[in-house]
Protein backbone atom coordinates (compact mmCIF):
# COMPACT_ATOMS: atom_id res chain seq x y z
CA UNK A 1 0.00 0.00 0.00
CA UNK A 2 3.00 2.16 0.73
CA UNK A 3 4.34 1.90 -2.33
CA UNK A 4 1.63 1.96 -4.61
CA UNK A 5 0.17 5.59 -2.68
CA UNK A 6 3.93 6.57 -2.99
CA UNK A 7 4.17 6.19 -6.74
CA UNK A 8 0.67 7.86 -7.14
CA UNK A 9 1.78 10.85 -5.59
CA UNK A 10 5.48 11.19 -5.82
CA UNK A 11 5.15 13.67 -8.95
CA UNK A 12 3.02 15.60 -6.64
CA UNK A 13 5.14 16.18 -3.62
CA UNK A 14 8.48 15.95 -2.76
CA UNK A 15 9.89 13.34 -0.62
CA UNK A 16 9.95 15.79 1.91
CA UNK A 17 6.71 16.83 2.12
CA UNK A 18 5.45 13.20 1.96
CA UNK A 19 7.32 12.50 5.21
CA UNK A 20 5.80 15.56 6.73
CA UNK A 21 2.23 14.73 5.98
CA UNK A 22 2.51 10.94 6.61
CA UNK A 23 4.17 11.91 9.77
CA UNK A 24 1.26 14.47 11.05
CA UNK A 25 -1.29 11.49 9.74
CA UNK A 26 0.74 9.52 12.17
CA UNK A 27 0.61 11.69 15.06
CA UNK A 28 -2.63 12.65 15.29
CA UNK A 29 -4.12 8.54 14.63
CA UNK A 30 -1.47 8.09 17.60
CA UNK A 31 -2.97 10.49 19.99
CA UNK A 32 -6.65 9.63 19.42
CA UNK A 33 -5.73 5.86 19.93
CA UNK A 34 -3.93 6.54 22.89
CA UNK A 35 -7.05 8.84 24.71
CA UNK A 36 -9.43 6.12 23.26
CA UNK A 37 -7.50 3.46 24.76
CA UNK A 38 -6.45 5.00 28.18
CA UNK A 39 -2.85 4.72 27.17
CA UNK A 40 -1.99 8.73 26.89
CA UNK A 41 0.18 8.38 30.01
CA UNK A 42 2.39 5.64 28.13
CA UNK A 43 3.99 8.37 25.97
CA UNK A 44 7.14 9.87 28.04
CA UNK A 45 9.68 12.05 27.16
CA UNK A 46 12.50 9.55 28.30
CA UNK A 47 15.21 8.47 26.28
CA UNK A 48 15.16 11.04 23.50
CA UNK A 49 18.92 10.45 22.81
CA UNK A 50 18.08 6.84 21.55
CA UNK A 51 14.38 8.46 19.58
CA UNK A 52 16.42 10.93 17.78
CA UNK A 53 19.07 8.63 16.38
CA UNK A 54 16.30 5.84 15.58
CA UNK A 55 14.28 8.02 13.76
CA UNK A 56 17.43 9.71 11.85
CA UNK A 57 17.84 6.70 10.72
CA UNK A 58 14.79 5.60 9.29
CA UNK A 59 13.98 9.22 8.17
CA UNK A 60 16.82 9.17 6.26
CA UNK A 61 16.30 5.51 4.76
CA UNK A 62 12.97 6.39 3.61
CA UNK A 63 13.06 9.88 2.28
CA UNK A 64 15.61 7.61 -0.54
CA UNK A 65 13.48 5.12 -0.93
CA UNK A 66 10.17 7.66 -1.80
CA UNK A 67 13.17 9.19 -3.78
CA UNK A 68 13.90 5.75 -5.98
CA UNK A 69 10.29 5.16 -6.08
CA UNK A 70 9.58 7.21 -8.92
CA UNK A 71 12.52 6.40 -10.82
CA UNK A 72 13.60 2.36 -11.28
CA UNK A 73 11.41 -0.56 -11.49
CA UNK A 74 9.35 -1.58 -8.14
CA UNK A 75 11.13 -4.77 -8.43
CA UNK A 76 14.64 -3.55 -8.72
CA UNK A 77 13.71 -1.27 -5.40
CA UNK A 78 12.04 -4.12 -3.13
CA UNK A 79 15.00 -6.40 -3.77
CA UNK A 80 17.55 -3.85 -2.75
CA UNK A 81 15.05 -2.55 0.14
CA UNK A 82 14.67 -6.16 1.25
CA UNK A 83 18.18 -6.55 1.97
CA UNK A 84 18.33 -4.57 5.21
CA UNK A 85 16.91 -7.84 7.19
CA UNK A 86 20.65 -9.25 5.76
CA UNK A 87 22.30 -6.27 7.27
CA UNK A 88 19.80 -6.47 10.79
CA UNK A 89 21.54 -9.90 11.05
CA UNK A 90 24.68 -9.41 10.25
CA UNK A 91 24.46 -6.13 13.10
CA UNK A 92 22.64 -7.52 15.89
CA UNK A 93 25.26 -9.71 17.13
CA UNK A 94 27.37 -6.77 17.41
CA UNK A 95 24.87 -4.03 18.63
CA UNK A 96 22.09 -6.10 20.20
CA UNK A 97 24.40 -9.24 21.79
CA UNK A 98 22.36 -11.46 19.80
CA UNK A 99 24.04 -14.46 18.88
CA UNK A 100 24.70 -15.23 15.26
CA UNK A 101 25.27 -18.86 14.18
CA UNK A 102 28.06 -19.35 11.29
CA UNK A 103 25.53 -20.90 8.79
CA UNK A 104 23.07 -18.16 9.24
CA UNK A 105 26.01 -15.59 8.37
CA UNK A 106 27.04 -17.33 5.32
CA UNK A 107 24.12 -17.24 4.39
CA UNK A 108 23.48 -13.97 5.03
CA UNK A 109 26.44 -13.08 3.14
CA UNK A 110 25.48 -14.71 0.26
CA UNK A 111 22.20 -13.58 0.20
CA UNK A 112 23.81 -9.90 0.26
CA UNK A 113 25.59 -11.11 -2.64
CA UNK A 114 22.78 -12.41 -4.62
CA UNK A 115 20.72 -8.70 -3.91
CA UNK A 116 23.71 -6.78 -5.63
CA UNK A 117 24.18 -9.83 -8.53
CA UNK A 118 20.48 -9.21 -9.37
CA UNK A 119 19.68 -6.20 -8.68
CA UNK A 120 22.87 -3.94 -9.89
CA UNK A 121 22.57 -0.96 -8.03
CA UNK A 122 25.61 0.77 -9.57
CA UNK A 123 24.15 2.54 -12.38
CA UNK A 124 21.43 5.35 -11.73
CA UNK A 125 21.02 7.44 -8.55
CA UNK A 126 17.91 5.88 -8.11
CA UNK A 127 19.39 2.38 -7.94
CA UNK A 128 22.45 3.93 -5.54
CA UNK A 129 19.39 5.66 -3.41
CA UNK A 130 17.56 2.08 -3.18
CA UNK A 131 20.67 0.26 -1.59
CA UNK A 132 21.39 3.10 0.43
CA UNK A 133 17.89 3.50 1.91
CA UNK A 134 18.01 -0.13 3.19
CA UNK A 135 21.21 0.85 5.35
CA UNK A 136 18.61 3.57 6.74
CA UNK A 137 16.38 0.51 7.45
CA UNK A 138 18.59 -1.53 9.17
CA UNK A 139 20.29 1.10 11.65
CA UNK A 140 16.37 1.93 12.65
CA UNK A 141 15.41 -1.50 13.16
CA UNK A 142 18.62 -1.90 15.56
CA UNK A 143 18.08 0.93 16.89
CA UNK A 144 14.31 0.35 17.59
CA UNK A 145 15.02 -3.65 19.11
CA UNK A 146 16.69 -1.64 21.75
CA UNK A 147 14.12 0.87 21.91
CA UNK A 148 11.07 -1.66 23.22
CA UNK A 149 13.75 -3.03 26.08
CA UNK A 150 13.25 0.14 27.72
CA UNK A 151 9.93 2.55 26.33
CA UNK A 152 6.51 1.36 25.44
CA UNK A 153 5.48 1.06 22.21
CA UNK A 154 2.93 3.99 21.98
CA UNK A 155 5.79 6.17 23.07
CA UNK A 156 8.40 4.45 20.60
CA UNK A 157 5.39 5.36 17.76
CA UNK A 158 4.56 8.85 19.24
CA UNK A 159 8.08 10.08 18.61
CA UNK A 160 8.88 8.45 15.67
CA UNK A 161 5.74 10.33 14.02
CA UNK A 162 6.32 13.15 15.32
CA UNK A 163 10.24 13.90 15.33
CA UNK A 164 9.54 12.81 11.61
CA UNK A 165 7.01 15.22 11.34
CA UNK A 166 9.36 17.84 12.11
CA UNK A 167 12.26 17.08 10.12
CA UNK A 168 9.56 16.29 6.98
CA UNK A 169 8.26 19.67 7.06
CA UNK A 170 10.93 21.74 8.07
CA UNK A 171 13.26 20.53 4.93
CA UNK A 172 10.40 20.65 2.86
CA UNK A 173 10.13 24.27 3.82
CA UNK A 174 13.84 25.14 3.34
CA UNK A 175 13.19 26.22 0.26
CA UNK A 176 10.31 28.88 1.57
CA UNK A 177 7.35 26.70 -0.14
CA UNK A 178 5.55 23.55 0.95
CA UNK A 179 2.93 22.54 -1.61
CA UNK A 180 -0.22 21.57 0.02
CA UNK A 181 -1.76 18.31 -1.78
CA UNK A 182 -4.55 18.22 -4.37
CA UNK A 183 -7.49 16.77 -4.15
CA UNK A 184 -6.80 13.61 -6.11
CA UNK A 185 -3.28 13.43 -3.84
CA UNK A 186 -5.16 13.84 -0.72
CA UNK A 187 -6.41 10.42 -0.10
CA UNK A 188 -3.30 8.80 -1.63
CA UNK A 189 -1.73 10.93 1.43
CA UNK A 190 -3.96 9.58 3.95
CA UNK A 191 -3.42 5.59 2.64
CA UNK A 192 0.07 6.67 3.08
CA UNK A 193 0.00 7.54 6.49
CA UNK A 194 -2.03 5.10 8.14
CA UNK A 195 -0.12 2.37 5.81
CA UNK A 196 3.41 3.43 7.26
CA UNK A 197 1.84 3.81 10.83
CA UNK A 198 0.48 0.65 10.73
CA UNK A 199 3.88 -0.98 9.54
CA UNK A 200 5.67 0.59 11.92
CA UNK A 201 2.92 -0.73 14.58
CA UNK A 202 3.44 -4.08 13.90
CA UNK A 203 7.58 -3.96 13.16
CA UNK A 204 8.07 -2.93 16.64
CA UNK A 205 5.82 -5.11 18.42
CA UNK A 206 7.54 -7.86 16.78
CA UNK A 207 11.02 -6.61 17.56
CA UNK A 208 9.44 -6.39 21.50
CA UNK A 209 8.93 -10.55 21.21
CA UNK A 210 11.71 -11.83 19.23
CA UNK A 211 15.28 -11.56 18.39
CA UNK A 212 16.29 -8.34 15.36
CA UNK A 213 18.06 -11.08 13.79
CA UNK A 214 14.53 -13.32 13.66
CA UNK A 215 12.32 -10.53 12.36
């Protein structure tokens, strides 16, 4: 769903503004859950440090991935997307003190391997943007893991919408103009947003029952 509202609206915005408004989609679904739910008092302003560098991450990984979107083949982007699990794994062991088995690294390795065999990401920026993105991926899903040891998941959501919020908007606005969407973008926006939110929901619960290297 991402990806298809993505490519129906990345000639509309810029990758900017698409983080911005996803992000404020995000925050506001967040809050009314959390009142609706009792859970408002879940969402602390503790460990900041750890939000800022987890969402930096991902911010970064997926303003190049709404960047190669719109320019190489979906397939060529989901293979080289889909190889930040391979990195997870191959980090974990060293960030998380997960253990890593020698099969599963060779594997991992060669799997690595096969991504930049099939894929070729050497050629356009676009392809370049699409390997570099799933770096993005990888340091927030590390990042994250150790996030849900410590901070609940409606805070670990709160911030990440709305620290992304802020950085979406105010680069967008660097250059003095943020186009507000038209009426045909305006739902893809809203698929968008709730489609990111709710991948992000279910990411991080996962990462709070099983090992980075697992999911």
């Amino acid at each position: 769903a991402l990806a298809v509202a993505g490519r129906q609206m990345g000639h509309d915005l810029d990758p900017f503004e698409i983080m911005g408004y996803r992000s404020a989609i995000g925050v506001v679904a967040i809050v009314l859950a959390a009142l609706v739910s009792g859970r408002l008092g879940q969402i602390r302003a503790t460990h900041l440090p750890m939000h800022r560098r987890r969402n930096a991450f991902h911010f970064s990984g997926q303003v190049l991935w709404l960047y190669a979107l719109t320019r190489i083949p979906l397939a060529q982007l989901f293979a080289l997307e889909f190889s930040y699990p391979i990195l997870v794994a191959l980090g974990a062991p060293l960030l998380l003190g997960e253990r890593l088995r020698p099969a599963t690294a060779m594997a991992a390795a060669l799997g690595f391997a096969g991504v930049l065999i099939v894929a070729r990401p050497f050629g356009t920026g676009g392809l370049v943007a699409a390997l570099a993105c799933s770096v993005g991926f990888a340091g927030s899903a590390i990042v994250t893991k150790r996030l849900t040891r410590v901070d609940s998941l409606w805070s670990i959501l709160f911030w990440l919408a709305l620290i992304q919020m802020v950085l979406g908007f105010g680069l967008a606005g660097s250059d003095g103009q943020i186009t507000w969407p038209s009426a045909g973008a305006m739902p893809w926006v809203i698929v968008i947003g709730l489609a990111g939110l709710g991948a992000h929901l279910c990411l991080t619960r996962a990462l709070s029952l099983a090992p980075a290297s697992v999911v």
